[in-house]
N, C-alpha and C. Protein backbone atom coordinates (compact mmCIF):
# COMPACT_ATOMS: atom_id res chain seq x y z
N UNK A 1 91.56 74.74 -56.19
CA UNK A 1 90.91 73.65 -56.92
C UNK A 1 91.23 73.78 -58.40
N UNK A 2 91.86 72.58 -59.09
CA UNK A 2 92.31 72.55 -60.65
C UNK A 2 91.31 72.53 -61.06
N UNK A 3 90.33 71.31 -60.92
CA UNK A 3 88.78 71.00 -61.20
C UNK A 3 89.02 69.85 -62.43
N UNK A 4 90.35 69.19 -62.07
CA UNK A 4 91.35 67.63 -62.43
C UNK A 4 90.98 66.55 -61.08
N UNK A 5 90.87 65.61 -61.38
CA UNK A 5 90.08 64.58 -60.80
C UNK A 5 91.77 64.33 -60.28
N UNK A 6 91.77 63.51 -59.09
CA UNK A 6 93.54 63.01 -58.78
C UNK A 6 93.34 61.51 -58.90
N UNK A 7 94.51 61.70 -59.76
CA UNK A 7 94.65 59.84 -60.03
C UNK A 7 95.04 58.73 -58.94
N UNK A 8 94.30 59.14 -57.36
CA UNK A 8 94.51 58.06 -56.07
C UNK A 8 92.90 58.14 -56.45
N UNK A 9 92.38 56.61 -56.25
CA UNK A 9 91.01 56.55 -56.44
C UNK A 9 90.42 55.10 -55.30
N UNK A 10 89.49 54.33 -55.06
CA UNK A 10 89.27 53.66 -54.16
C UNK A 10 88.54 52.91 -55.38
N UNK A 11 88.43 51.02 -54.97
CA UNK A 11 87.47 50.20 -55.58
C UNK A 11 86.76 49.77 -54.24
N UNK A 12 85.58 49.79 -54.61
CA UNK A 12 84.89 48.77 -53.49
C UNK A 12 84.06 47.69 -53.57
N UNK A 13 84.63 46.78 -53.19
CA UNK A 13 83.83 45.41 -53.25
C UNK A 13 82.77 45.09 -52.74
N UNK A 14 81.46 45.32 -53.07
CA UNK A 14 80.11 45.45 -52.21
C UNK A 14 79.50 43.77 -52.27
N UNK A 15 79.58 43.35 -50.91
CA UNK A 15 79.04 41.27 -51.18
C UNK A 15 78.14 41.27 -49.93
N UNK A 16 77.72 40.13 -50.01
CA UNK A 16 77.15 39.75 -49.52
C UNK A 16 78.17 38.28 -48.51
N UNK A 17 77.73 37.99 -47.39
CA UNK A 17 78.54 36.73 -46.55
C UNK A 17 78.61 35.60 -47.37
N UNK A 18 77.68 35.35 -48.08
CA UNK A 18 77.57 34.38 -48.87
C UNK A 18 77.98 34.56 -50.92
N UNK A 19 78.74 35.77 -50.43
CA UNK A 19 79.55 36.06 -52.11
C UNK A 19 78.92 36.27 -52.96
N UNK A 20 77.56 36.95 -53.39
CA UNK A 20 76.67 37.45 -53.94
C UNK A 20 77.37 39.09 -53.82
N UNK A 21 77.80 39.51 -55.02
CA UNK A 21 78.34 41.05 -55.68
C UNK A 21 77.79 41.88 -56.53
N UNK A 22 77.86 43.15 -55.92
CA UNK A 22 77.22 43.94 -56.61
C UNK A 22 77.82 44.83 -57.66
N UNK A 23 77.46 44.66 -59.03
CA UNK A 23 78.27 45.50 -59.98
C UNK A 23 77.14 46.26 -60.39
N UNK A 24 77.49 47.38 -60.87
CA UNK A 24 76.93 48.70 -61.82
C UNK A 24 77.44 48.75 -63.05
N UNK A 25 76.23 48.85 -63.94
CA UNK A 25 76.74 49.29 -65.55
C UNK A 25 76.94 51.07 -65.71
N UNK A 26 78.09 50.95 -66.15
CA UNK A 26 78.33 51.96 -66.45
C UNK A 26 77.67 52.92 -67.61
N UNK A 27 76.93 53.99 -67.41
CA UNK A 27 76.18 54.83 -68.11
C UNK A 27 76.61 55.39 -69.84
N UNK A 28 77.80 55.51 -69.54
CA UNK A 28 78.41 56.23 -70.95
C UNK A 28 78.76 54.56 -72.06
N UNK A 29 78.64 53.18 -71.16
CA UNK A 29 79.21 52.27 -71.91
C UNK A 29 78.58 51.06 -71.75
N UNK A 30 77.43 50.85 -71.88
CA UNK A 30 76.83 49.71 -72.12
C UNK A 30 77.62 48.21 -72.20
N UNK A 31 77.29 47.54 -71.15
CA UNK A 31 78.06 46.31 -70.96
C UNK A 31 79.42 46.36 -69.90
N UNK A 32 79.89 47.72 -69.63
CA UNK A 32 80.55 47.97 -68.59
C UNK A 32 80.33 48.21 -67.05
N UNK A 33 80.90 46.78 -66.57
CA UNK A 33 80.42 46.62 -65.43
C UNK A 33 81.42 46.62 -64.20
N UNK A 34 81.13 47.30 -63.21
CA UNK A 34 82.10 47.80 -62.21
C UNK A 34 81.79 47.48 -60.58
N UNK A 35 82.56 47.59 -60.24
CA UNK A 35 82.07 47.67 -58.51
C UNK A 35 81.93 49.12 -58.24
N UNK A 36 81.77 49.52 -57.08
CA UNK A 36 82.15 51.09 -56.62
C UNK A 36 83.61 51.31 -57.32
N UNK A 37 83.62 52.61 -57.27
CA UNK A 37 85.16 53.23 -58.01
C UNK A 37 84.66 54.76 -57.77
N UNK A 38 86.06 55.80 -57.09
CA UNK A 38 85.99 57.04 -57.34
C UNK A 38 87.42 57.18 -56.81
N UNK A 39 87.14 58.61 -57.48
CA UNK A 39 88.43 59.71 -57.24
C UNK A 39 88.74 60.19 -55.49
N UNK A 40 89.70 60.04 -55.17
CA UNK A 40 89.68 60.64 -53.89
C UNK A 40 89.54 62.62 -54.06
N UNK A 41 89.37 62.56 -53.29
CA UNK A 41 89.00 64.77 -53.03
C UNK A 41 89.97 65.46 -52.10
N UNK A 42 90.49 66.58 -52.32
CA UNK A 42 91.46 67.53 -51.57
C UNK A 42 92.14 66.43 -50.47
N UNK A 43 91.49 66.75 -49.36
CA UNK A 43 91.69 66.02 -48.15
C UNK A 43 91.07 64.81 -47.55
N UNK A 44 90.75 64.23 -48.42
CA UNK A 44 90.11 63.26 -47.77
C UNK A 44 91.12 62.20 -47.75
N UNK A 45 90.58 61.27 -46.58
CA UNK A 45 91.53 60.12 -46.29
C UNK A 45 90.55 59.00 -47.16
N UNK A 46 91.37 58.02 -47.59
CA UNK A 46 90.64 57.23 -48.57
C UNK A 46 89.43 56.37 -48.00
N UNK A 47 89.34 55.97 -46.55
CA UNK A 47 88.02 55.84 -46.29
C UNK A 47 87.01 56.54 -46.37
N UNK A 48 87.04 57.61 -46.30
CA UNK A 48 86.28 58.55 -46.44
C UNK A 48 85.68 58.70 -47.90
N UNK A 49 86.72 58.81 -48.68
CA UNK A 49 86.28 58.19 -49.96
C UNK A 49 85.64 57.46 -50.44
N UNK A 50 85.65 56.35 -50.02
CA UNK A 50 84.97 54.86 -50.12
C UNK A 50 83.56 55.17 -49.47
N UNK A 51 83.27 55.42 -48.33
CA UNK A 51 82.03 55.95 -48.02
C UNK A 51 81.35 56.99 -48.57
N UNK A 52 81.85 57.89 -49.22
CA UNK A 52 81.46 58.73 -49.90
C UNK A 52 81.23 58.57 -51.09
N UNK A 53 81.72 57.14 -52.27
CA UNK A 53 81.54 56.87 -53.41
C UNK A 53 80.37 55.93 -53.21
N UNK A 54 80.46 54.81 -52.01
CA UNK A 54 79.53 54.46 -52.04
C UNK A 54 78.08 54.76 -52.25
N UNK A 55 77.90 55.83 -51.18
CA UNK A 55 76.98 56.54 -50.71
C UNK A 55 76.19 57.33 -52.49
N UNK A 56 77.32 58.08 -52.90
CA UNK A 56 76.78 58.26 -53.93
C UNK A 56 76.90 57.38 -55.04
N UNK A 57 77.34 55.89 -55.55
CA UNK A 57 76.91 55.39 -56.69
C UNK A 57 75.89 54.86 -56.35
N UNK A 58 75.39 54.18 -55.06
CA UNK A 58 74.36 52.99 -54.60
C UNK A 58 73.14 53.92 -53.71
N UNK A 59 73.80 54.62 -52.96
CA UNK A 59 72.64 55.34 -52.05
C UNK A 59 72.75 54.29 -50.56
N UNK A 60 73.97 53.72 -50.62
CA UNK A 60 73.96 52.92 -49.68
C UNK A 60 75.37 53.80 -48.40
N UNK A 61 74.31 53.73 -47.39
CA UNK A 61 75.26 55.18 -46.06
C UNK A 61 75.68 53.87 -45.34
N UNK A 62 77.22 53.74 -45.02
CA UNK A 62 77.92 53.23 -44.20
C UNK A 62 78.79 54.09 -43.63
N UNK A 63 79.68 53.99 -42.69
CA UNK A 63 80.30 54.59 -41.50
C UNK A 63 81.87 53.72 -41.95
N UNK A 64 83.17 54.39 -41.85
CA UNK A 64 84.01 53.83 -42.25
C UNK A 64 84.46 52.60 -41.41
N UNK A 65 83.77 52.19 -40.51
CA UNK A 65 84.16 50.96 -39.47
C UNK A 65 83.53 49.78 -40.50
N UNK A 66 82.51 50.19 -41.44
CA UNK A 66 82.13 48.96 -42.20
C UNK A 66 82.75 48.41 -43.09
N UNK A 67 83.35 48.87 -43.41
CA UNK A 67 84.64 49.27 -44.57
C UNK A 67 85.47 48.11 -43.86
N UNK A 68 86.37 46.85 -44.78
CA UNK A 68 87.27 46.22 -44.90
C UNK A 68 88.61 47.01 -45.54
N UNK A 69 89.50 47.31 -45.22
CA UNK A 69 90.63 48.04 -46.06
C UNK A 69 91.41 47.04 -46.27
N UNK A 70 91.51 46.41 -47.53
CA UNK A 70 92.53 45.49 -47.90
C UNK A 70 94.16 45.64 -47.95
N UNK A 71 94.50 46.85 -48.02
CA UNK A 71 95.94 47.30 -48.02
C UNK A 71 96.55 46.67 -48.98
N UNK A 72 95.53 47.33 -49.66
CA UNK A 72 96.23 46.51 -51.35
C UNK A 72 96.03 47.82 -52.59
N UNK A 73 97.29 48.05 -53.19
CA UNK A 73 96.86 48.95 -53.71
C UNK A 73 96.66 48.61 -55.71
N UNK A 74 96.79 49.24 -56.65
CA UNK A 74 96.77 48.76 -58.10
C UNK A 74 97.19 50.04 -58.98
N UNK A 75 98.09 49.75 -59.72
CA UNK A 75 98.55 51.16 -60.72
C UNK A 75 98.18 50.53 -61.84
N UNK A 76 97.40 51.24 -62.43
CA UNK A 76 96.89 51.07 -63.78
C UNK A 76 96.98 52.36 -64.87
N UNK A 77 97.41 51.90 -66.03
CA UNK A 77 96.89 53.48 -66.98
C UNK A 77 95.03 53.72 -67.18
N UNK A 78 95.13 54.87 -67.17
CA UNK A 78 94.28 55.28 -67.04
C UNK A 78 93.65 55.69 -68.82
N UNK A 79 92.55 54.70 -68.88
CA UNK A 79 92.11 55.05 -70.39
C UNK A 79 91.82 56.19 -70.90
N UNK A 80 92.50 56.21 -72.23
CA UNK A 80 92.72 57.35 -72.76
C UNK A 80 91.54 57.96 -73.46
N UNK A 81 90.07 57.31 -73.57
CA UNK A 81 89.13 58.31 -72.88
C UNK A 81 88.51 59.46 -71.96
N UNK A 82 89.43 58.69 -70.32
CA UNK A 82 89.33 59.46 -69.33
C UNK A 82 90.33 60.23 -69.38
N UNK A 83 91.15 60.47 -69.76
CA UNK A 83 92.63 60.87 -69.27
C UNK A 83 92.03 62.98 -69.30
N UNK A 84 91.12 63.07 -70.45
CA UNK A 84 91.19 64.79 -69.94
C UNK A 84 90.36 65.38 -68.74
N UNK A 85 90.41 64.44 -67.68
CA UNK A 85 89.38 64.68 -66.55
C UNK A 85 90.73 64.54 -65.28
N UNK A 86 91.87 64.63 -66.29
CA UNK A 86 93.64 64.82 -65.19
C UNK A 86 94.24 65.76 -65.56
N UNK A 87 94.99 65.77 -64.50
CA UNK A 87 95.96 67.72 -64.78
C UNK A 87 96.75 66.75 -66.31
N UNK A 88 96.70 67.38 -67.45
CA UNK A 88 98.06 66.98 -68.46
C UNK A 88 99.15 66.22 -67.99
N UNK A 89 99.64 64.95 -68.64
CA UNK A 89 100.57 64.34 -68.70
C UNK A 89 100.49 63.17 -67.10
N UNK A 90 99.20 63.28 -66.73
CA UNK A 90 98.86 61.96 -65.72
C UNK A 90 98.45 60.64 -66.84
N UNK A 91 99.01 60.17 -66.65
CA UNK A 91 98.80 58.70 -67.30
C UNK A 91 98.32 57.70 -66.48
N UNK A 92 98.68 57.51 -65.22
CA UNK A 92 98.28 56.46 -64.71
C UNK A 92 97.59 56.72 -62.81
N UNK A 93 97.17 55.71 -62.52
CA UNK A 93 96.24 55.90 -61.26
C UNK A 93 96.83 54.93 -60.39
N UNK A 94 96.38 55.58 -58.85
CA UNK A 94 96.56 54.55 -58.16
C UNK A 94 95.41 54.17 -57.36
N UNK A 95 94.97 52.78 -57.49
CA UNK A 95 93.47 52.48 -56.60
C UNK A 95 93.78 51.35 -55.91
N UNK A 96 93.48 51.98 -54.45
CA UNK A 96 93.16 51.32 -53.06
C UNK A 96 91.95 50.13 -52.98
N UNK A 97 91.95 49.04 -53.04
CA UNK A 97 90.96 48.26 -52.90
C UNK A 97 90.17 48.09 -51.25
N UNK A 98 88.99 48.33 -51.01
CA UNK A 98 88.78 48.15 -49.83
C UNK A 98 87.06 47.30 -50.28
N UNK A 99 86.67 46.32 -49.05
CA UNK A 99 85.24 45.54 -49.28
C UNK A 99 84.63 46.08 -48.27
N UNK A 100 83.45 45.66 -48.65
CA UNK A 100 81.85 46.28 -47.46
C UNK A 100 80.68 45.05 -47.73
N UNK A 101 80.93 44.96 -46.19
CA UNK A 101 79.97 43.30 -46.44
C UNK A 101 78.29 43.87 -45.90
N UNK A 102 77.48 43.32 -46.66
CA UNK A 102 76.35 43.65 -46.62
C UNK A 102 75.28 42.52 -46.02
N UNK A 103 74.44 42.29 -45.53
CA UNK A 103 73.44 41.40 -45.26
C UNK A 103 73.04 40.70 -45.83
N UNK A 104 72.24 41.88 -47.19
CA UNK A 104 71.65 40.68 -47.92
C UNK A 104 71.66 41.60 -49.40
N UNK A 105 71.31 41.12 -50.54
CA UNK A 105 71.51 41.90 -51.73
C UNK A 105 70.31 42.98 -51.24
N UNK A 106 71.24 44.36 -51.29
CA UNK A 106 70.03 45.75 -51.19
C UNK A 106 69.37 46.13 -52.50
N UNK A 107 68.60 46.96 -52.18
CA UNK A 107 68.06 47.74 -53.52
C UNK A 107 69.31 48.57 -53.51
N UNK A 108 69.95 49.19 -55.30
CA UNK A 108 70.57 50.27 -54.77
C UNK A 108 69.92 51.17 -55.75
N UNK A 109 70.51 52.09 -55.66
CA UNK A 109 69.84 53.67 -56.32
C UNK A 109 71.09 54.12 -57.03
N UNK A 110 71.29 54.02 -58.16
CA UNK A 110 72.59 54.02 -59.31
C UNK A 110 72.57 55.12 -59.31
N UNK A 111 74.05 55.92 -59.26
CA UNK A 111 73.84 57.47 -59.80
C UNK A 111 73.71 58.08 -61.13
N UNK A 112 72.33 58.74 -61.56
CA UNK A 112 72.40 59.48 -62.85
C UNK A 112 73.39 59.83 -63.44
N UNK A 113 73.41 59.41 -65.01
CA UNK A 113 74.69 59.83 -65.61
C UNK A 113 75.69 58.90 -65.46
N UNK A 114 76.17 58.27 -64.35
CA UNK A 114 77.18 57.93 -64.15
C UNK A 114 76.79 55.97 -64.29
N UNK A 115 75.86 55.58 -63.94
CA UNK A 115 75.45 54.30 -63.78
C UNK A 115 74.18 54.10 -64.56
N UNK A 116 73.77 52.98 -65.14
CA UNK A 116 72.38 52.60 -65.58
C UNK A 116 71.70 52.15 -65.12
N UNK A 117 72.06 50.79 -64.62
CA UNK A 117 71.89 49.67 -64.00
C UNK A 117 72.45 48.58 -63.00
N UNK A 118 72.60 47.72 -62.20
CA UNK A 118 72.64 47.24 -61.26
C UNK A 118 72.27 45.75 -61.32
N UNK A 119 73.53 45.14 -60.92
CA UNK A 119 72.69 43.60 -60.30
C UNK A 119 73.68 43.14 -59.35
N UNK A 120 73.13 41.68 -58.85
CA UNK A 120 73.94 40.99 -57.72
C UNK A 120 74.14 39.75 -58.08
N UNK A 121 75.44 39.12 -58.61
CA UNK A 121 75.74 38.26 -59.15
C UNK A 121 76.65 37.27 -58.15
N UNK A 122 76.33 36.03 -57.95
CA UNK A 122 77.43 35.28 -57.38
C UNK A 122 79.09 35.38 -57.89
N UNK A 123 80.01 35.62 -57.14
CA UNK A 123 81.12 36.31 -56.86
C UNK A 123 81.69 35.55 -58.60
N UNK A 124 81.81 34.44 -58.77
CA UNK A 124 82.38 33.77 -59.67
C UNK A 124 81.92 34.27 -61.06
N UNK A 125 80.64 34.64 -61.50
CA UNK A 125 80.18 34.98 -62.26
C UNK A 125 80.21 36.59 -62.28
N UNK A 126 80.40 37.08 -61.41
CA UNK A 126 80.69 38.69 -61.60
C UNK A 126 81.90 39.09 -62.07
N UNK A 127 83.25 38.14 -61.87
CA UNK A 127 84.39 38.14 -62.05
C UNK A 127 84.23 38.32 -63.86
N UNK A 128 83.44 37.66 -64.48
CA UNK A 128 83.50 37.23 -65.96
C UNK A 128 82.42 38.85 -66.15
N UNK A 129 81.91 39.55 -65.39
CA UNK A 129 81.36 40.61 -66.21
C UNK A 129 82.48 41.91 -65.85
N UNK A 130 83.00 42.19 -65.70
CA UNK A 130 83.89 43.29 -65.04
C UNK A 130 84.97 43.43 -66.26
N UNK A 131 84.88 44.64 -66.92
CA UNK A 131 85.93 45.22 -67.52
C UNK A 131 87.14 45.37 -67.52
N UNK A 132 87.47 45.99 -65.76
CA UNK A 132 88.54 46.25 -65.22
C UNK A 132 89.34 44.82 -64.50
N UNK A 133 90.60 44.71 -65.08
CA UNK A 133 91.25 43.51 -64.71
C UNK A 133 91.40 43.74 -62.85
N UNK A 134 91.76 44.98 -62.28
CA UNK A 134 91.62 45.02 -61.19
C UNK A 134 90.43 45.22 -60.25
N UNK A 135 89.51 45.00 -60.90
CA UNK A 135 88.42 44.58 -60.32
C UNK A 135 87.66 43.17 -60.38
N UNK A 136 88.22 42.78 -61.37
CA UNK A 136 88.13 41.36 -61.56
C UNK A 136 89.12 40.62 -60.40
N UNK A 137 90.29 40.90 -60.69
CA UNK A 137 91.50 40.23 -59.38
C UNK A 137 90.52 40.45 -57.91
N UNK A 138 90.20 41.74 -57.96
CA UNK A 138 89.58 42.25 -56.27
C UNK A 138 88.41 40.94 -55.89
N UNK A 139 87.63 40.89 -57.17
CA UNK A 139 86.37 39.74 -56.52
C UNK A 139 87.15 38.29 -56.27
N UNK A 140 88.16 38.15 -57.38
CA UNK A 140 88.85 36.71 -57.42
C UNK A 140 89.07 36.24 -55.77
N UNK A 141 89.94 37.61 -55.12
CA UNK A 141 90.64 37.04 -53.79
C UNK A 141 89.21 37.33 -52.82
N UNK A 142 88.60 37.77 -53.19
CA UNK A 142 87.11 37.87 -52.25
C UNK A 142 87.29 36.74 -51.00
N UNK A 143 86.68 34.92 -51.73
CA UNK A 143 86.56 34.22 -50.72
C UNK A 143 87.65 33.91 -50.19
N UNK A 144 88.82 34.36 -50.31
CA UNK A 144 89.99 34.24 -49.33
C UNK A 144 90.39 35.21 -48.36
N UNK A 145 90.31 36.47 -49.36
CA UNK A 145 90.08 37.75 -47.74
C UNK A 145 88.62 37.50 -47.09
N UNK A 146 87.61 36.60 -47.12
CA UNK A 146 86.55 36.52 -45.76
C UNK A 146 86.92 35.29 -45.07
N UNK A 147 88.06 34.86 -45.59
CA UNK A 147 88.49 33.16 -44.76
C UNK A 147 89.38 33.65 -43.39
């Protein structure tokens, strides 16, 4: 273990059938708003990931059959804030987009430190709070990957 985060990471699109999305403000940045996002670990296969980021940003336990895997992936640089949480000279990431359709908007349970706050915004209007351009694209194609 380096104890360097690896730049393959998962987004997850948490909605509702009726396109109601769930973003998290990000803790260290006020006004930064995200879907699920994490680092994949040693061995894990990236669903596993995704259930496992879930689980810990929201407190929400799914089974990887709930999981949509879009087979879509996104290389982005990686802001040069984050960058000393990579082995030296990683610049950029690669993130797997996958969705998880939910019932109805849940309570979630944000993780300390890492999240503040929470809401559930109709898909169109969540698009305009999201920082990340590839998380913005991910909600855009939303109502076409549930068509």
């Amino acid at each position: 273990m380096t104890g360097y985060k690896r730049p393959v990471s998962v987004l997850v699109v948490i909605h509702t059938a009726d396109l109601r999305v769930l973003l998290l403000e990000r803790a260290a940045h006020a006004g930064y708003w995200q879907s699920v996002t994490g680092s994949q670990e040693a061995d894990e296969v990236l669903t596993a990931t995704a259930v496992r980021e879930v689980a810990e940003e929201t407190g929400i336990r799914v089974s990887h059959s709930n999981l949509r895997d879009w087979q879509l992936t996104n290389r982005y640089e990686i802001f040069a804030e984050w960058r000393h949480r990579y082995e030296p000279g990683v610049l950029y990431n690669t993130e797997h987009v996958f969705s998880l359709q939910v019932p109805t908007p849940l309570s979630v349970t944000v993780a300390p430190g890492e999240h503040r706050a929470y809401c559930w915004l109709p898909w169109h209007e969540a698009t305009d709070m999201c920082f990340s351009w590839s998380n913005r694209d991910a909600i855009l194609m939303l109502p076409d990957r549930l068509s």
